[in-house]
C-alpha atoms as a PDB file:
ATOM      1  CA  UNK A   1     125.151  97.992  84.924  1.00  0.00           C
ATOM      2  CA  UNK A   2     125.699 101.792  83.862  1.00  0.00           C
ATOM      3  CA  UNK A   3     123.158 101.145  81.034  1.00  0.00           C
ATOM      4  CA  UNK A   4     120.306 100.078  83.269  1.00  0.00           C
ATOM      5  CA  UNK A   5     120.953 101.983  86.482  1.00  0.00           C
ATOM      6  CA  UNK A   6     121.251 104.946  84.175  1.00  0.00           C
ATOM      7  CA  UNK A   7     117.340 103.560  82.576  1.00  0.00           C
ATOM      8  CA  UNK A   8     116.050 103.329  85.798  1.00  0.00           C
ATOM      9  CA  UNK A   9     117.290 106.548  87.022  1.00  0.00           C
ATOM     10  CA  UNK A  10     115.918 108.272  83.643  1.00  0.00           C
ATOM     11  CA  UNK A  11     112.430 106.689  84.560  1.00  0.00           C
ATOM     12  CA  UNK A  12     112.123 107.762  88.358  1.00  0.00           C
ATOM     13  CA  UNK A  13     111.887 111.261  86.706  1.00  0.00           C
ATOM     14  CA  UNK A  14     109.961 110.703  84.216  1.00  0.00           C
ATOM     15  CA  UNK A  15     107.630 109.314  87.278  1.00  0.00           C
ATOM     16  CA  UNK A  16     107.930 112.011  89.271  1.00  0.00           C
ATOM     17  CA  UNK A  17     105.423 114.250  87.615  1.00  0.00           C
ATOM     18  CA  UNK A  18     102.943 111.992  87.828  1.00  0.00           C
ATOM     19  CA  UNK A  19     103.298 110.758  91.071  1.00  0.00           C
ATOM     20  CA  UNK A  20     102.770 114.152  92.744  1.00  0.00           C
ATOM     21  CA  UNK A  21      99.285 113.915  90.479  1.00  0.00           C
ATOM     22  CA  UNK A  22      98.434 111.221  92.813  1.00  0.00           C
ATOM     23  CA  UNK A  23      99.284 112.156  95.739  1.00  0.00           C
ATOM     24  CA  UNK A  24      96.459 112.452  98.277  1.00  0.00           C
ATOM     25  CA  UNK A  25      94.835 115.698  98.767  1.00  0.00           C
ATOM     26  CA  UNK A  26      95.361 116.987  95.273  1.00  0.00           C
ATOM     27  CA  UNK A  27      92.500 116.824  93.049  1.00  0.00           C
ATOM     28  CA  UNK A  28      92.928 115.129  89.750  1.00  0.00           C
ATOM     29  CA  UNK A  29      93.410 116.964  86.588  1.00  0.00           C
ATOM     30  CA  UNK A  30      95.105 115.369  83.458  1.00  0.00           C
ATOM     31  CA  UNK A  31      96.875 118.101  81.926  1.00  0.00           C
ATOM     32  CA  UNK A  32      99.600 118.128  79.130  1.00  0.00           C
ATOM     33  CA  UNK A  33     102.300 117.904  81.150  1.00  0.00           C
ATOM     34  CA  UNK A  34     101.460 114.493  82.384  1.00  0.00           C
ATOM     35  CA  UNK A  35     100.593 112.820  79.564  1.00  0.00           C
ATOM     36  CA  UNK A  36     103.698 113.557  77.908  1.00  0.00           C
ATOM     37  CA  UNK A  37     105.832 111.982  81.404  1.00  0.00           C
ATOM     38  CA  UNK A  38     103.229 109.086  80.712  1.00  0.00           C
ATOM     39  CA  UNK A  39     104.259 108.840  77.080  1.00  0.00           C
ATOM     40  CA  UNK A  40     107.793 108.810  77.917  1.00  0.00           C
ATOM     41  CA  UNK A  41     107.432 106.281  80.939  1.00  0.00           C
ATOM     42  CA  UNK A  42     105.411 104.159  78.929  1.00  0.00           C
ATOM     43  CA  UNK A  43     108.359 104.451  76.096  1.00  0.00           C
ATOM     44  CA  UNK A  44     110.837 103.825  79.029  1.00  0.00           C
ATOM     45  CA  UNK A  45     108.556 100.818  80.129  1.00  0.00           C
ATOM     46  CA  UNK A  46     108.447  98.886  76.525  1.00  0.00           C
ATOM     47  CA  UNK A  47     111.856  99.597  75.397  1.00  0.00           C
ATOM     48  CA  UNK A  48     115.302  98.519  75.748  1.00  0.00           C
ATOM     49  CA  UNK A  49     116.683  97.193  78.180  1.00  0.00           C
ATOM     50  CA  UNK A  50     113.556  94.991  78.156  1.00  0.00           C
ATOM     51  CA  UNK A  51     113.111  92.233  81.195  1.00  0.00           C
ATOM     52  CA  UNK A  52     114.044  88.739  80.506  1.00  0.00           C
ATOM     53  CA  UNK A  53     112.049  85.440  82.468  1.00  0.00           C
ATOM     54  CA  UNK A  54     114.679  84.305  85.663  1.00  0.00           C
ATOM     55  CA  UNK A  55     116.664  81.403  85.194  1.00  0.00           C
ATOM     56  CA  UNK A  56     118.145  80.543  88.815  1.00  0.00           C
ATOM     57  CA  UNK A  57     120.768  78.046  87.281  1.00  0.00           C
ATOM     58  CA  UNK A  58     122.559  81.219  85.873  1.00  0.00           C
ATOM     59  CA  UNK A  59     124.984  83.524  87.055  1.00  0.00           C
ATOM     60  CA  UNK A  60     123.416  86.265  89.235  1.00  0.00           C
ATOM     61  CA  UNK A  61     124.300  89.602  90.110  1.00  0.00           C
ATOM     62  CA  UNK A  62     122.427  92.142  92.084  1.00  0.00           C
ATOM     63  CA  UNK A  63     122.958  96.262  91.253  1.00  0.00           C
ATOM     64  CA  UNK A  64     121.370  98.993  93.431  1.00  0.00           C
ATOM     65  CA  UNK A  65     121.625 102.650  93.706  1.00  0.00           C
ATOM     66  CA  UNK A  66     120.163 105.409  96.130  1.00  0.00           C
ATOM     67  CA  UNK A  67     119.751 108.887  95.091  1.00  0.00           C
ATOM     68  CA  UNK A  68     118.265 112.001  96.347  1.00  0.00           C
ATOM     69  CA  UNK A  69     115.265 111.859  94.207  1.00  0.00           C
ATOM     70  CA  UNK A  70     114.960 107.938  94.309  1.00  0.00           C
ATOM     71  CA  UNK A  71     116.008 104.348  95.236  1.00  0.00           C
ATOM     72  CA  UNK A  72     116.753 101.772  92.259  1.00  0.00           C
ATOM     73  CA  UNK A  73     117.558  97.880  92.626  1.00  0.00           C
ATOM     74  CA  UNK A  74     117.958  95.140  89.461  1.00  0.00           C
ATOM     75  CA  UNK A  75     118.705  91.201  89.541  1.00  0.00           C
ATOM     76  CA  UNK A  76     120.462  90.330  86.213  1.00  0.00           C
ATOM     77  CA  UNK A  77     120.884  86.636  85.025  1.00  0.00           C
ATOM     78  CA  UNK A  78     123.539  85.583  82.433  1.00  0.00           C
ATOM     79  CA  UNK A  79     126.987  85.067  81.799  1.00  0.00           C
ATOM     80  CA  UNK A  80     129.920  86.732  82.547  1.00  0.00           C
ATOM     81  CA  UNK A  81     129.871  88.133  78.951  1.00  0.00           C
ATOM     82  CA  UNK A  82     126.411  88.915  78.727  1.00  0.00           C
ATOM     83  CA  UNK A  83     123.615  89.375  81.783  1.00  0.00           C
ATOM     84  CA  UNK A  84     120.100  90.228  81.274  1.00  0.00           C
ATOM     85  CA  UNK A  85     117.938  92.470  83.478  1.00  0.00           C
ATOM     86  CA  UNK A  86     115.295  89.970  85.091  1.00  0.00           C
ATOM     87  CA  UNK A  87     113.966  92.455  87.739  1.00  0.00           C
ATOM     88  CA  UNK A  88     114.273  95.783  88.446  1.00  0.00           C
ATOM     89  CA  UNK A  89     112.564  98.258  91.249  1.00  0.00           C
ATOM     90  CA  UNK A  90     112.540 101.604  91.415  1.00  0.00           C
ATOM     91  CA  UNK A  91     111.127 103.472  94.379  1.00  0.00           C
ATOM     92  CA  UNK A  92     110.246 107.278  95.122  1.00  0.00           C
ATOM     93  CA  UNK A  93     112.241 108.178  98.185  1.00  0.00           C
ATOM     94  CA  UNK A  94     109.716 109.645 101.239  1.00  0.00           C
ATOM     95  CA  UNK A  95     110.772 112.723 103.242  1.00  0.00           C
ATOM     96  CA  UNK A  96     111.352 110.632 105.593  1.00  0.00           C
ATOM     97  CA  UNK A  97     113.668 108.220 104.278  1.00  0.00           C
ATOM     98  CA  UNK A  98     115.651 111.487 102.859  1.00  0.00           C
ATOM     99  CA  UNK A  99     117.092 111.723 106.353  1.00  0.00           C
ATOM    100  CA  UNK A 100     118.163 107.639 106.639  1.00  0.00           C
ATOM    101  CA  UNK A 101     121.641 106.954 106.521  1.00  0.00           C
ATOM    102  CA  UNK A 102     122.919 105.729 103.092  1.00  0.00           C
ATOM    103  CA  UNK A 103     123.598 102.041 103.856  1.00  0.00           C
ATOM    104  CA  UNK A 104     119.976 102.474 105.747  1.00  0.00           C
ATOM    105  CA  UNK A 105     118.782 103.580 102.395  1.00  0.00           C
ATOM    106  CA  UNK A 106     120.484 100.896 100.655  1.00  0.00           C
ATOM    107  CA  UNK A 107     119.176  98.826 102.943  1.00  0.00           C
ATOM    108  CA  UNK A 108     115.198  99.637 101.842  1.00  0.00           C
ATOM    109  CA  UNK A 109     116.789  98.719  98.180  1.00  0.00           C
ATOM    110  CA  UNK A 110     117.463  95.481  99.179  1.00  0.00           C
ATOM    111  CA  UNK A 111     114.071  94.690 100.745  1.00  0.00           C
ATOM    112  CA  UNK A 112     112.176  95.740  97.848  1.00  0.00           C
ATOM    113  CA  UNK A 113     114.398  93.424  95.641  1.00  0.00           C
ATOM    114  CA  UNK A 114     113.820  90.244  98.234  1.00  0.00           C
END
C-alpha cells in the first residue's frame, strides 16, 4: 500500500504543473517546464506499479488517502501475499474542498473509486 499511495502521491505533483496550464483563463504556452512534468507523468503513467485487468473472485482491498495538495484512491486484487493495483484515482483537491472535513474529503475518495 505504501508503494502505490506513495506513486500516486509522486504523480499528483508531477500533475500539478500542468494542470494550472489548463486552467481556464490562462492562455496556453508549452514551455520547458511542462514538458519535462509531462515526461515524468508519462514515466509515472507506464511504469511500475503498472495496472492489472479486475478479477472480482479475488481478494479485494480498497486504499485511499487525502492530502493538502490532492485526493488518491486504489482497488487492489490478489492474495494475501501478493495484491495487484487494478484501479487507482487521483484527484486535484479544489479550494473548496480544502475547507471539507477530512472524513468529508475521504468521502469524495470513495465516490470517485465507486
Amino acid at each position: 500500500m505504501k508503494e502505490f499511495s506513495s506513486h500516486i502521491m509522486q504523480t499528483v505533483k508531477k500533475a500539478l504543473s500542468i494542470s494550472e496550464m489548463l486552467k481556464d483563463g490562462v492562455p496556453f504556452k508549452w514551455i520547458f517546464t511542462y514538458y519535462q512534468s509531462f515526461q515524468i507523468l508519462k514515466d509515472h503513467l507506464v511504469n511500475r506499479p503498472i495496472l492489472q485487468l479486475s478479477d472480482t473472485k479475488l481478494y479485494t482491498k480498497l486504499h485511499y488517502d487525502v492530502s493538502i495538495m490532492g485526493l488518491c484512491g486504489m482497488i487492489e486484487h490478489g492474495s494475501d501475499e501478493r495484491l495487484h493495483l487494478v484501479h487507482a484515482v487521483l484527484k486535484k483537491i479544489t479550494s473548496a474542498e480544502r475547507n471539507y472535513h477530512p472524513i468529508k474529503q475521504e468521502l469524495i475518495v470513495l465516490w470517485y473509486e465507486a
